[in-house]
Protein backbone atom coordinates (compact mmCIF):
# COMPACT_ATOMS: atom_id res chain seq x y z
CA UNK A 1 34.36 101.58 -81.24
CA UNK A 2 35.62 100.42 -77.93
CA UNK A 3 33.81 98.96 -74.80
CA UNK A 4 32.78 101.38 -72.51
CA UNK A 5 29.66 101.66 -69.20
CA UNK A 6 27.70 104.37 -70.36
CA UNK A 7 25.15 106.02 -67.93
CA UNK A 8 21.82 107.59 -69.65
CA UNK A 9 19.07 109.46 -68.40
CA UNK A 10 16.14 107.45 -67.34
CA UNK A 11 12.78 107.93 -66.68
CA UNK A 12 13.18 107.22 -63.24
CA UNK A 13 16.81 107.85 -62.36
CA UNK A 14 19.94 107.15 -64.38
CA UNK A 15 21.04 103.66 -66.30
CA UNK A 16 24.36 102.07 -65.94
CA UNK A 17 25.30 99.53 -68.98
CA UNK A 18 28.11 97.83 -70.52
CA UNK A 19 28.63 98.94 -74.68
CA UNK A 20 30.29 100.11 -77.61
CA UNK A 21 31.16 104.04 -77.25
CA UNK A 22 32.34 105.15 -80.67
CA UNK A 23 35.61 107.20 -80.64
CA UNK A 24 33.88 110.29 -82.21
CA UNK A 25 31.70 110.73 -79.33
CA UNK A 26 34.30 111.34 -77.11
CA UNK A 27 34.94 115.14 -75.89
CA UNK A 28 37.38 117.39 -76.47
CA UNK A 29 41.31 117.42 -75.34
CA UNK A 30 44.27 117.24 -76.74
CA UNK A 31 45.47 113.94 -75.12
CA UNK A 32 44.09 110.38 -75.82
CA UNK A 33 44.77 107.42 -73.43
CA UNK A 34 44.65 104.16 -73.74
CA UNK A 35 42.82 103.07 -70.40
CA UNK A 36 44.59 100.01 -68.35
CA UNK A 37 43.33 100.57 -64.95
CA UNK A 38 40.85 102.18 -63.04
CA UNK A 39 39.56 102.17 -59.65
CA UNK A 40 36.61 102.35 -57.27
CA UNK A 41 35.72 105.33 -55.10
CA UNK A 42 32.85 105.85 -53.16
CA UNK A 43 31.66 108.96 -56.12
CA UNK A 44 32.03 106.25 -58.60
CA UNK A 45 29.81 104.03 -56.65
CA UNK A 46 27.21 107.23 -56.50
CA UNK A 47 27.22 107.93 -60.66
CA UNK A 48 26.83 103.99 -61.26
CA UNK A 49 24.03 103.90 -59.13
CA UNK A 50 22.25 106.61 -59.40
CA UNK A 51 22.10 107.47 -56.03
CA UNK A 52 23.10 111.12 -55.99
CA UNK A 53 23.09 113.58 -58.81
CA UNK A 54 27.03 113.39 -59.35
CA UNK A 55 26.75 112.74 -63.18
CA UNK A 56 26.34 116.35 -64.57
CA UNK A 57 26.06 115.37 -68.71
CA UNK A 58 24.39 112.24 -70.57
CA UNK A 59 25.65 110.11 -71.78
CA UNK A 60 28.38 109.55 -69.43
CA UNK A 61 31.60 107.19 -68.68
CA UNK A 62 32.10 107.12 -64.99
CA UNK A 63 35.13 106.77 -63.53
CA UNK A 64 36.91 109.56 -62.29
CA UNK A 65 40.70 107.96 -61.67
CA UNK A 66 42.34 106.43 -64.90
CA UNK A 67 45.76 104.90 -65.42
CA UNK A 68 47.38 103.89 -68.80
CA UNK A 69 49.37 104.95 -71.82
CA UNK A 70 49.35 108.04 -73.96
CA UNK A 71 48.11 106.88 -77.57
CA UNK A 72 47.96 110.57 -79.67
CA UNK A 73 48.79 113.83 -78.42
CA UNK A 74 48.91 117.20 -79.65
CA UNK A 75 50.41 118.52 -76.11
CA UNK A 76 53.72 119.72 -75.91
CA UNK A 77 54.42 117.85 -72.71
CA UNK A 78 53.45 114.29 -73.71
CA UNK A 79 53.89 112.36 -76.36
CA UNK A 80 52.62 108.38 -77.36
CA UNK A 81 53.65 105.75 -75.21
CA UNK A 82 54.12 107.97 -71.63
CA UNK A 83 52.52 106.44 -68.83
CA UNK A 84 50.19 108.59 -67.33
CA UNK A 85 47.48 108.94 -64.66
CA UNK A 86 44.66 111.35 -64.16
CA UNK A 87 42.04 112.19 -61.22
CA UNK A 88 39.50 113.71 -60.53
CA UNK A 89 38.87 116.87 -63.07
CA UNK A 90 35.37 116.46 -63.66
CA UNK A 91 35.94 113.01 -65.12
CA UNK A 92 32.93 110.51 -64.79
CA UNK A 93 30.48 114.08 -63.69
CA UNK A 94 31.45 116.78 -66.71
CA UNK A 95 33.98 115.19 -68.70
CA UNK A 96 33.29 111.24 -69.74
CA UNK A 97 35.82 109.28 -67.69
CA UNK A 98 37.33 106.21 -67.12
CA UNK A 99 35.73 103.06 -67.21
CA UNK A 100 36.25 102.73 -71.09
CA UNK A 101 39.17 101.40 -73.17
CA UNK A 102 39.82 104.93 -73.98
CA UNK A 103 39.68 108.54 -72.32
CA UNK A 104 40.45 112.08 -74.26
CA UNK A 105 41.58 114.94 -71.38
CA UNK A 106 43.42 117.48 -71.21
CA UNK A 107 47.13 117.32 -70.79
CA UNK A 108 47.51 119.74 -68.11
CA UNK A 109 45.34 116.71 -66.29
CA UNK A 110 47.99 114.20 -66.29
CA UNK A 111 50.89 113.67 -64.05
CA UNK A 112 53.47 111.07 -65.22
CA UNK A 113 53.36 107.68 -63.82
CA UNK A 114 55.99 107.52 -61.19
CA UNK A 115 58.91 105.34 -61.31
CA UNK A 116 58.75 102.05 -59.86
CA UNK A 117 55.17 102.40 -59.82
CA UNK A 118 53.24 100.20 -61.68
CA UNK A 119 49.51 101.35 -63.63
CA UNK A 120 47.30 98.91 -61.65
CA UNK A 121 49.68 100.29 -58.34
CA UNK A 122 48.51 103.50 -59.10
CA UNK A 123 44.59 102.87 -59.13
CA UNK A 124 45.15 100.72 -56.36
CA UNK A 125 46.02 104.16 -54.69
CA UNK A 126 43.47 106.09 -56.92
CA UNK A 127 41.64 109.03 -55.69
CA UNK A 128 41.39 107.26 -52.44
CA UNK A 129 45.14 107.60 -52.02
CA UNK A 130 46.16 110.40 -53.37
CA UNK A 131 43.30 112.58 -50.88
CA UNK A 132 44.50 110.67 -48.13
CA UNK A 133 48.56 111.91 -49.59
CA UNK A 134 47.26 115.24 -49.90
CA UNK A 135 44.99 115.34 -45.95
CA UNK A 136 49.29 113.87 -44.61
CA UNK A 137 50.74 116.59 -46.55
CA UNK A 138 48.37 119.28 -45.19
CA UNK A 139 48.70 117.92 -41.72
CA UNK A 140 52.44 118.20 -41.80
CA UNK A 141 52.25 121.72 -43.30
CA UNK A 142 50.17 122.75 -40.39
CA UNK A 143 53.30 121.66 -38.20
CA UNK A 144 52.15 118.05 -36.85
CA UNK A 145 54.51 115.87 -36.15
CA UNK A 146 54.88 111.99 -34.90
CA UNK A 147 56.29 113.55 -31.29
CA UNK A 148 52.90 116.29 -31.43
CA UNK A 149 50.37 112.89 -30.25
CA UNK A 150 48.43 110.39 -32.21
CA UNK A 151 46.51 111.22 -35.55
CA UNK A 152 42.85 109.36 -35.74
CA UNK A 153 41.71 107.94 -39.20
CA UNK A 154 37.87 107.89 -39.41
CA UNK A 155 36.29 105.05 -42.02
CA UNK A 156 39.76 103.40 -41.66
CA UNK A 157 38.39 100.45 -43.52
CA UNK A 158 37.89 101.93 -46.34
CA UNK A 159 39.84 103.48 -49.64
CA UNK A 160 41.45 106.41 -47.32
CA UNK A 161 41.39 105.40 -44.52
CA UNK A 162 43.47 102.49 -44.99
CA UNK A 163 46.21 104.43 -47.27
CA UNK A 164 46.45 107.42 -44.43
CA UNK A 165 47.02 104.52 -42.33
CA UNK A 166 49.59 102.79 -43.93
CA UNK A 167 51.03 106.30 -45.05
CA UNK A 168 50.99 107.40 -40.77
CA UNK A 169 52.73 104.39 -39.85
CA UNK A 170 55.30 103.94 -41.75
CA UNK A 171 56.02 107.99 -41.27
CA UNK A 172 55.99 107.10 -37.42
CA UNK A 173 52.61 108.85 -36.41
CA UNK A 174 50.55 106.78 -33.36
CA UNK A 175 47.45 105.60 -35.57
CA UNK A 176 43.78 105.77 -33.68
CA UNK A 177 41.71 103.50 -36.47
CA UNK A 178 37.97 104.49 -36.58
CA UNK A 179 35.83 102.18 -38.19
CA UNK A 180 31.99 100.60 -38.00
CA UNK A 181 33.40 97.11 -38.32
CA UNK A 182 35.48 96.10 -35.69
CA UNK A 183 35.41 92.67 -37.57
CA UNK A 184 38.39 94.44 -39.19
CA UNK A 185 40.99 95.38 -36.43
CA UNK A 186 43.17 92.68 -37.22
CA UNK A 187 43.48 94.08 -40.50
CA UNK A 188 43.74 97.91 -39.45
CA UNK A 189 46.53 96.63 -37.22
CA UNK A 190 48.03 94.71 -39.97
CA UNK A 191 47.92 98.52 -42.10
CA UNK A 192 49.98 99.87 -39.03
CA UNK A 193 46.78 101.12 -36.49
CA UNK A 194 48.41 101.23 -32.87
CA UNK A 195 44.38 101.80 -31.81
CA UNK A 196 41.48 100.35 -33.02
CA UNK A 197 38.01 101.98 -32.09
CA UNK A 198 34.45 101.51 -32.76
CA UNK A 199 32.76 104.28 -34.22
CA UNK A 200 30.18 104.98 -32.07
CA UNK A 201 32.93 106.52 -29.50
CA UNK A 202 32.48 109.31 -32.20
CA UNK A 203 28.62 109.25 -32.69
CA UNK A 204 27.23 110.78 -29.45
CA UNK A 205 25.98 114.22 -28.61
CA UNK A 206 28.48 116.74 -29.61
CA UNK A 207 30.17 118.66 -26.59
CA UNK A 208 31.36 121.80 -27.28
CA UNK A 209 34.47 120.45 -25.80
CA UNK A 210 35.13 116.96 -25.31
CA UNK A 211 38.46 115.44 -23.49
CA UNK A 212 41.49 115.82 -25.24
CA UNK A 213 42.96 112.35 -27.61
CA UNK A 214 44.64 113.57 -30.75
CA UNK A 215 46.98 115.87 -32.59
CA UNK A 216 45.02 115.90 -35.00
CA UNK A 217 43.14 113.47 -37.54
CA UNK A 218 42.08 112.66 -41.32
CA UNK A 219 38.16 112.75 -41.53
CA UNK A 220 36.62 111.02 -44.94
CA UNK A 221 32.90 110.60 -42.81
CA UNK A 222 31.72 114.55 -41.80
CA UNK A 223 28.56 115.12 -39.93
CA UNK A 224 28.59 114.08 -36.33
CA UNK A 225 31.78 112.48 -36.47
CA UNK A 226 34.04 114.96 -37.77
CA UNK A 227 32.52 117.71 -34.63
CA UNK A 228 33.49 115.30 -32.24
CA UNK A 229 36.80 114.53 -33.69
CA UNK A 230 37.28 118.58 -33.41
CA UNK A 231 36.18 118.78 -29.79
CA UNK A 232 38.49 116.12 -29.09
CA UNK A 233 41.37 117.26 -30.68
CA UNK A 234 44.54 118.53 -28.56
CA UNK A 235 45.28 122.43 -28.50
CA UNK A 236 46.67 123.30 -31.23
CA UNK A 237 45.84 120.23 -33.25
CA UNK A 238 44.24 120.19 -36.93
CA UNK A 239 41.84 117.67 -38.71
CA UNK A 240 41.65 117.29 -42.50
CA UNK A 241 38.56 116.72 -43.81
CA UNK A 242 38.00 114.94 -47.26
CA UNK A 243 34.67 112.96 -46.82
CA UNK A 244 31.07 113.37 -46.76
CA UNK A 245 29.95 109.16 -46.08
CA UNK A 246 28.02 110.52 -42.99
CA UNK A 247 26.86 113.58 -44.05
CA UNK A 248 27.48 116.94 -44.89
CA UNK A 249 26.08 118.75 -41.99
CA UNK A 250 28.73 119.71 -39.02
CA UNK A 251 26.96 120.14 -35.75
CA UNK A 252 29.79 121.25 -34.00
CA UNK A 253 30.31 124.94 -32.28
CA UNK A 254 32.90 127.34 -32.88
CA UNK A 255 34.50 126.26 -29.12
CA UNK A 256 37.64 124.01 -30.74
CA UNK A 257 38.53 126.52 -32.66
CA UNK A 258 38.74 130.01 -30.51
CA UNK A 259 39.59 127.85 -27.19
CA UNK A 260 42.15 125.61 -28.36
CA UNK A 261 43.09 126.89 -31.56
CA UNK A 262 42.03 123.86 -33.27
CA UNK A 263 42.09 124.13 -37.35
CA UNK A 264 39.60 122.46 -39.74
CA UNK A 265 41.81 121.99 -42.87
CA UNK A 266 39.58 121.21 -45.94
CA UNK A 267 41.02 118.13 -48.58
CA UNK A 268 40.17 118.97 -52.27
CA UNK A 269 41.55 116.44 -54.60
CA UNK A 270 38.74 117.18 -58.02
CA UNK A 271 40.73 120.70 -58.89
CA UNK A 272 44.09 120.01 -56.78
CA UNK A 273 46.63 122.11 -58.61
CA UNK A 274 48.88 120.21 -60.41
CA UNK A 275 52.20 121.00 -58.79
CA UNK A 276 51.11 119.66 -55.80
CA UNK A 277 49.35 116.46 -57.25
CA UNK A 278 52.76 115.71 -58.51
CA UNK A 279 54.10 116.31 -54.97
CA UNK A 280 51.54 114.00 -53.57
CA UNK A 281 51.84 111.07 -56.30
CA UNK A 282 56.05 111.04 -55.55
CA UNK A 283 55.28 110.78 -51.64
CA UNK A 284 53.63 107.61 -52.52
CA UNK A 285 55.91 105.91 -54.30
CA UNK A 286 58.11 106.85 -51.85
CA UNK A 287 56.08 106.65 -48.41
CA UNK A 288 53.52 103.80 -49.09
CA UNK A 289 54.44 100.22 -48.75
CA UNK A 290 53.67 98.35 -51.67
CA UNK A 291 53.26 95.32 -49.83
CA UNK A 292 50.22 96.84 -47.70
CA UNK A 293 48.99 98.22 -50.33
CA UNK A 294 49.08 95.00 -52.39
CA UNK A 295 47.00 93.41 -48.78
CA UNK A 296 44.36 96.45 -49.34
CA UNK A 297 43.47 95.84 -52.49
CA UNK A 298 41.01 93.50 -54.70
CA UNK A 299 40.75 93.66 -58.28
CA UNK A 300 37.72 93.26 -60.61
CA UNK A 301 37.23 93.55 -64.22
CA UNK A 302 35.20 96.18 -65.48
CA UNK A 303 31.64 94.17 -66.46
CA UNK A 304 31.47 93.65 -62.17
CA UNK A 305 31.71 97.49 -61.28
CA UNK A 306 28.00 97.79 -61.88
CA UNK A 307 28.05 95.47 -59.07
CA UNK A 308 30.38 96.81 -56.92
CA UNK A 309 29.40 100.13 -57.01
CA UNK A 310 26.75 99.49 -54.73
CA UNK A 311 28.79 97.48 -52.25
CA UNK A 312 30.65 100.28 -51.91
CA UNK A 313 27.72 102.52 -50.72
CA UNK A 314 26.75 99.88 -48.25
CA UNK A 315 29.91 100.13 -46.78
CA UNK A 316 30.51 96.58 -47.90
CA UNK A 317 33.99 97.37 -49.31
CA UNK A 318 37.14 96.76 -47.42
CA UNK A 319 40.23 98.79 -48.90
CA UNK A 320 40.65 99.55 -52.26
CA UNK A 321 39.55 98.06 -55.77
CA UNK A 322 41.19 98.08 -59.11
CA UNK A 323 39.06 98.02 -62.08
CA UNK A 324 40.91 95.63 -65.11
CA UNK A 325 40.18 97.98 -68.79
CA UNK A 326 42.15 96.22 -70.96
């Protein structure tokens, strides 16, 4: 038996709870992992409360990031004792996840703990991270470069937001910081944002075509604010989107795209192939300053992320959390 929060079906809804999960319930895979850290994304916050159908299978162990140490394995690449971490995969929806003392996964889910990177550094990065890794890496295949203009961050508060723009920064880029809370544009600044902006610059009326500000831009919000980040974005520019927090409608027109050759490069970190999840996870350790991302983050133990999953929804949470397991 180890300690676990286990979600059930309800008669209304979905329960969240702290308990004992017994070993033999857990599903199949040929790795099992001794959980040290987790994290908080905004999904997580959605499966703990209820408040979208995310969890797919009950019971279930949310928590779809997990960081800790390989304790049996019947996978030829991993063996007891390798520090691992795995995201994403259906963990915490399909598969039961991460916020218990112990996960069972598949090994072609892991990637190896960098070096120099600790297992709480890694789900202080978490999902979070990593997307915002993989939107830089997209935006750099597309061609974008620090000398192409500055690169807006939407929700830049929040998990990815403030990794892209600690990530930006320190690669050179000129960071435009979206956010709702302007409260927080001495800490965006502090991250590496040249610009701070309030997010209702991005809330009105979509124009087909709005005046040109950015190269191009890292999206985690959708709706209205990702079409006027597109009709805003300089010819030839490209905006990664990764987010639905405002919605997953796009009222935009097809103007940005056949006018000023303007691409809308989609962010999927659930079934990322693994090749480049390892590319991602080694830009980090190499391109995120551990510092910042020590500022950015708070960490909880796992009886408060009942708790904190809703704070999350109510856009209460600044940067990232790290979930203590054991």
């Amino acid at each position: 038996m180890f300690k676990a929060i286990r979600i059930d079906k309800a008669d209304k809804g979905t329960t969240a709870t702290l308990a004992q999960f017994d070993e033999a319930d857990l599903m199949e895979g040929d790795v099992t992992v001794r959980v040290e850290w987790s994290t908080l994304n905004y999904k997580d916050g959605l499966a703990l409360t209820g408040k979208a159908p995310v969890v797919r299978r009950f019971p279930m162990i949310p928590g779809i990031d997990l960081a800790g140490t390989v304790e049996q394995s019947s996978h030829p690449q991993w063996k007891a004792g390798d520090k691992v971490i795995c995201n994403g995969w259906g963990m915490g929806e399909t598969h039961l996840g991460a916020y218990a003392e112990k996960a069972r996964v598949k090994g072609e889910w892991l990637v190896r703990l960098p070096d120099g990177m600790s297992a709480r550094e890694a789900m202080a990065i978490g999902t979070a991270g990593y997307t915002a890794m993989l939107a830089v890496l997209a935006l750099e295949q597309h061609g974008l470069t620090p000398a192409h203009g500055p690169i807006v961050v939407t929700g830049a508060a929040g998990g990815v937001g403030s990794v892209a723009t600690a990530v930006l920064s320190k690669l050179g880029y000129h960071v435009v910081a979206s956010t709702g809370r302007m409260s927080e544009a001495g800490y965006l600044r502090n991250l590496g944002a040249s610009e701070v902006i309030d997010r209702n610059e991005l809330a009105g009326p979509v124009k087909p075509l709005g005046r040109e500000r950015w190269a191009g831009g890292i999206d985690s919000v959708g709706s209205t604010t990702l079409a006027n980040l597109l009709s805003m974005t300089k010819y030839r520019g490209a905006i990664a989107a990764c987010g639905l927090a405002g919605g997953m409608d796009l009222p935009s027109s097809v103007a940005p795209f056949i006018l000023r050759g303007v691409c809308l490069l989609g962010i999927d970190s659930v079934m990322c192939p693994i090749e480049l999840r390892k590319v991602a996870w080694k830009r980090l350790a190499s391109d995120l300053d551990s510092a910042k991302l020590a500022e950015i983050t708070h960490e909880i133990d796992l009886n408060e992320a009942m708790e904190a999953g809703s704070r999350i929804l109510a856009g209460q949470v600044r940067g990232r959390i790290v979930v203590k397991i054991a």
